[in-house]
Protein backbone atom coordinates (compact mmCIF):
# COMPACT_ATOMS: atom_id res chain seq x y z
CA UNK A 1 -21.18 -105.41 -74.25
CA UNK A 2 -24.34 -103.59 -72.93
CA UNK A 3 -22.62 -103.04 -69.85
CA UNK A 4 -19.51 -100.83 -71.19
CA UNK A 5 -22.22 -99.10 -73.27
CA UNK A 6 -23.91 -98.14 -70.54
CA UNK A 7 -20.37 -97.66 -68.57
CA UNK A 8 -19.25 -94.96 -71.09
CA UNK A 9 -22.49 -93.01 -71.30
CA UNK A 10 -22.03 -92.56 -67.71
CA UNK A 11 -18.48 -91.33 -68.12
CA UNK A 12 -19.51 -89.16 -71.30
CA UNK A 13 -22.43 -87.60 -69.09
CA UNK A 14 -19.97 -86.83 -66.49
CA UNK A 15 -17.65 -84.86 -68.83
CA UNK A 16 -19.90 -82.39 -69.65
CA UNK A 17 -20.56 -81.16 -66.03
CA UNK A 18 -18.54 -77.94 -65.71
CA UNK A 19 -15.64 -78.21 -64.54
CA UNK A 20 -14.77 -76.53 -60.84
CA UNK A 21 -18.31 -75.81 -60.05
CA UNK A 22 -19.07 -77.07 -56.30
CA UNK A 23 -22.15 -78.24 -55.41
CA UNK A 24 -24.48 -75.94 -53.90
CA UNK A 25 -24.40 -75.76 -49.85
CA UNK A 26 -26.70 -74.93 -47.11
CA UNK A 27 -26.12 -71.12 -45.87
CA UNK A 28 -26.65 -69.10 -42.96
CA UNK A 29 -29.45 -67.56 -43.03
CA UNK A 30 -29.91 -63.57 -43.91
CA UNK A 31 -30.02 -61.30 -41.30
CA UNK A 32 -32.67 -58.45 -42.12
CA UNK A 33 -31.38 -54.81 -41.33
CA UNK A 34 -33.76 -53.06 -38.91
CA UNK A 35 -32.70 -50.34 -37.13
CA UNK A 36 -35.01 -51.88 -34.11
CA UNK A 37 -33.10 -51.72 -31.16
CA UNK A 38 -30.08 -49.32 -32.62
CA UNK A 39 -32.42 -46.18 -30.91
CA UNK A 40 -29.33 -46.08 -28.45
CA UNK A 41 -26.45 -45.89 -31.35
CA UNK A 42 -27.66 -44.02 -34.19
CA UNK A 43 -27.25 -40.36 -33.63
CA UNK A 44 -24.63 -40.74 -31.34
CA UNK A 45 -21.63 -38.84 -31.81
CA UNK A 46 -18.04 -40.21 -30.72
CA UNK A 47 -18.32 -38.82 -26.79
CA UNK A 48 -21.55 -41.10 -26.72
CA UNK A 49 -20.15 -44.15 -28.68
CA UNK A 50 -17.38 -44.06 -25.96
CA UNK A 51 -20.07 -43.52 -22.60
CA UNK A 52 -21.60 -46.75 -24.65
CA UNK A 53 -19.12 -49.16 -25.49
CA UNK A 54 -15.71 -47.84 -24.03
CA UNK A 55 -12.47 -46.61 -26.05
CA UNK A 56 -13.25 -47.66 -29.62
CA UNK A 57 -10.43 -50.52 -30.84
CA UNK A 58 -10.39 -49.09 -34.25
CA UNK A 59 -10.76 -45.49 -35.80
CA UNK A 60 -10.66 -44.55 -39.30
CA UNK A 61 -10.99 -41.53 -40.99
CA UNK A 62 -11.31 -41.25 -44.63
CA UNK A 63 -12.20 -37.38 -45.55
CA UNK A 64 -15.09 -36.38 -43.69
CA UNK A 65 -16.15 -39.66 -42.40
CA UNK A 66 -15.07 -41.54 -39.95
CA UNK A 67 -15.23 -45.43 -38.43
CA UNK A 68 -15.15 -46.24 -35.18
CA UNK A 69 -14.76 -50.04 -34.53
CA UNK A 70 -15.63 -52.00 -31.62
CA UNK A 71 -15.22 -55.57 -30.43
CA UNK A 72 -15.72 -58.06 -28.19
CA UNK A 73 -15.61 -61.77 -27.53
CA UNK A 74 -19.45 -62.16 -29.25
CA UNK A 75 -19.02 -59.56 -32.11
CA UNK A 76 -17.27 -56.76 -34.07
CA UNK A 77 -19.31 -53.71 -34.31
CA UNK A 78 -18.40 -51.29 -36.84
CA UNK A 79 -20.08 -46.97 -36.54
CA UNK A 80 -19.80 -45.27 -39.51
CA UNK A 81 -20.08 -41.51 -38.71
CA UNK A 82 -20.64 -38.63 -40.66
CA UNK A 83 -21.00 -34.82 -40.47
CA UNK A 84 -24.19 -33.08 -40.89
CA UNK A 85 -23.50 -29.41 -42.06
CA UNK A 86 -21.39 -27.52 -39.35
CA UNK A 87 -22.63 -30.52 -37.21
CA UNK A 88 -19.77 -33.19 -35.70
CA UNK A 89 -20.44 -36.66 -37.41
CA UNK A 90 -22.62 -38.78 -35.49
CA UNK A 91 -23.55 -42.37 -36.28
CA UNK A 92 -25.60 -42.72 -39.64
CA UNK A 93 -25.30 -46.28 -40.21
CA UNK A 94 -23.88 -49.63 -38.46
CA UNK A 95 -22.42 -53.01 -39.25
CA UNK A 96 -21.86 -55.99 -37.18
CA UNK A 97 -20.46 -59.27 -37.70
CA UNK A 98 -19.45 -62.18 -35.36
CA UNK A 99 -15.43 -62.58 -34.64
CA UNK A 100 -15.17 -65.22 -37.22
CA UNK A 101 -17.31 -62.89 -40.08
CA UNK A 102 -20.65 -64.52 -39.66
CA UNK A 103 -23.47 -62.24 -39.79
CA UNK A 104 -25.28 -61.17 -36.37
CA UNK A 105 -28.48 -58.77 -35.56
CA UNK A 106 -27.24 -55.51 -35.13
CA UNK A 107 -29.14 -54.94 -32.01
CA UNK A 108 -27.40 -58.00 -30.53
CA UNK A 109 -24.35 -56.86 -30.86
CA UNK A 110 -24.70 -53.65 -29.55
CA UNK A 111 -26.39 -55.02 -26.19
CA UNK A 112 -23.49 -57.78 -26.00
CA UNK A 113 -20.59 -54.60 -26.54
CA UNK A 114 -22.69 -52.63 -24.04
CA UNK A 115 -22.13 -55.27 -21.42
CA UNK A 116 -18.39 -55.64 -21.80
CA UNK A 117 -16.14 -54.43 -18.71
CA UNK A 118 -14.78 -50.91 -19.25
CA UNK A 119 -14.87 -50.94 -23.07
CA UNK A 120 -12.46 -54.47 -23.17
């Protein structure tokens, strides 16, 4: 008898967990954004994104900005540019991310894209 006591307070304590919540799982950790080692990128307009990296695989305007996407076998870089008064846009802020979506340094990226042959 003490047995299915015990046996059903187990089963009642179980019911109340909530329902569909997953245990919690190790994550990657956070990459800090530095703009160490970007010296090369930021400010760049699209003439110098292309001496850098080669023909861009993406570009996306949306009003005044623009998005000029770049990839290769180790990462996806993504240049956001924008237009400073009468100025063309030049780079103002970057995003990177591995093929698969992981997070990667910045700085990483853009010496891995530098390297590629002829922009592919």
């Amino acid at each position: 008898m003490k047995t299915v006591a015990v046996l059903g307070l187990a089963l009642l304590a179980g019911a109340c967990a909530a329902p569909g919540v997953a245990p919690p799982t190790a994550s990657k950790p956070v990459i800090p954004y530095t703009s160490a080692g970007l010296e090369r990128v930021i400010g760049q307009n699209e003439a110098g994104l292309v001496t850098l990296f080669g023909k861009p695989d993406a570009d996306i305007r949306e009003g005044p900005a623009r998005k000029l996407q770049f990839a290769g076998p180790i990462c996806v870089l993504d240049a956001y540019l924008y237009p400073d008064g009468s100025q063309p846009p030049r780079v103002t802020y970057l995003d990177a991310r591995e093929p698969d979506g992981s997070s990667i340094d910045r700085a990483s990226c853009v010496a891995a894209l530098t390297r590629r042959d002829g922009g592919k």
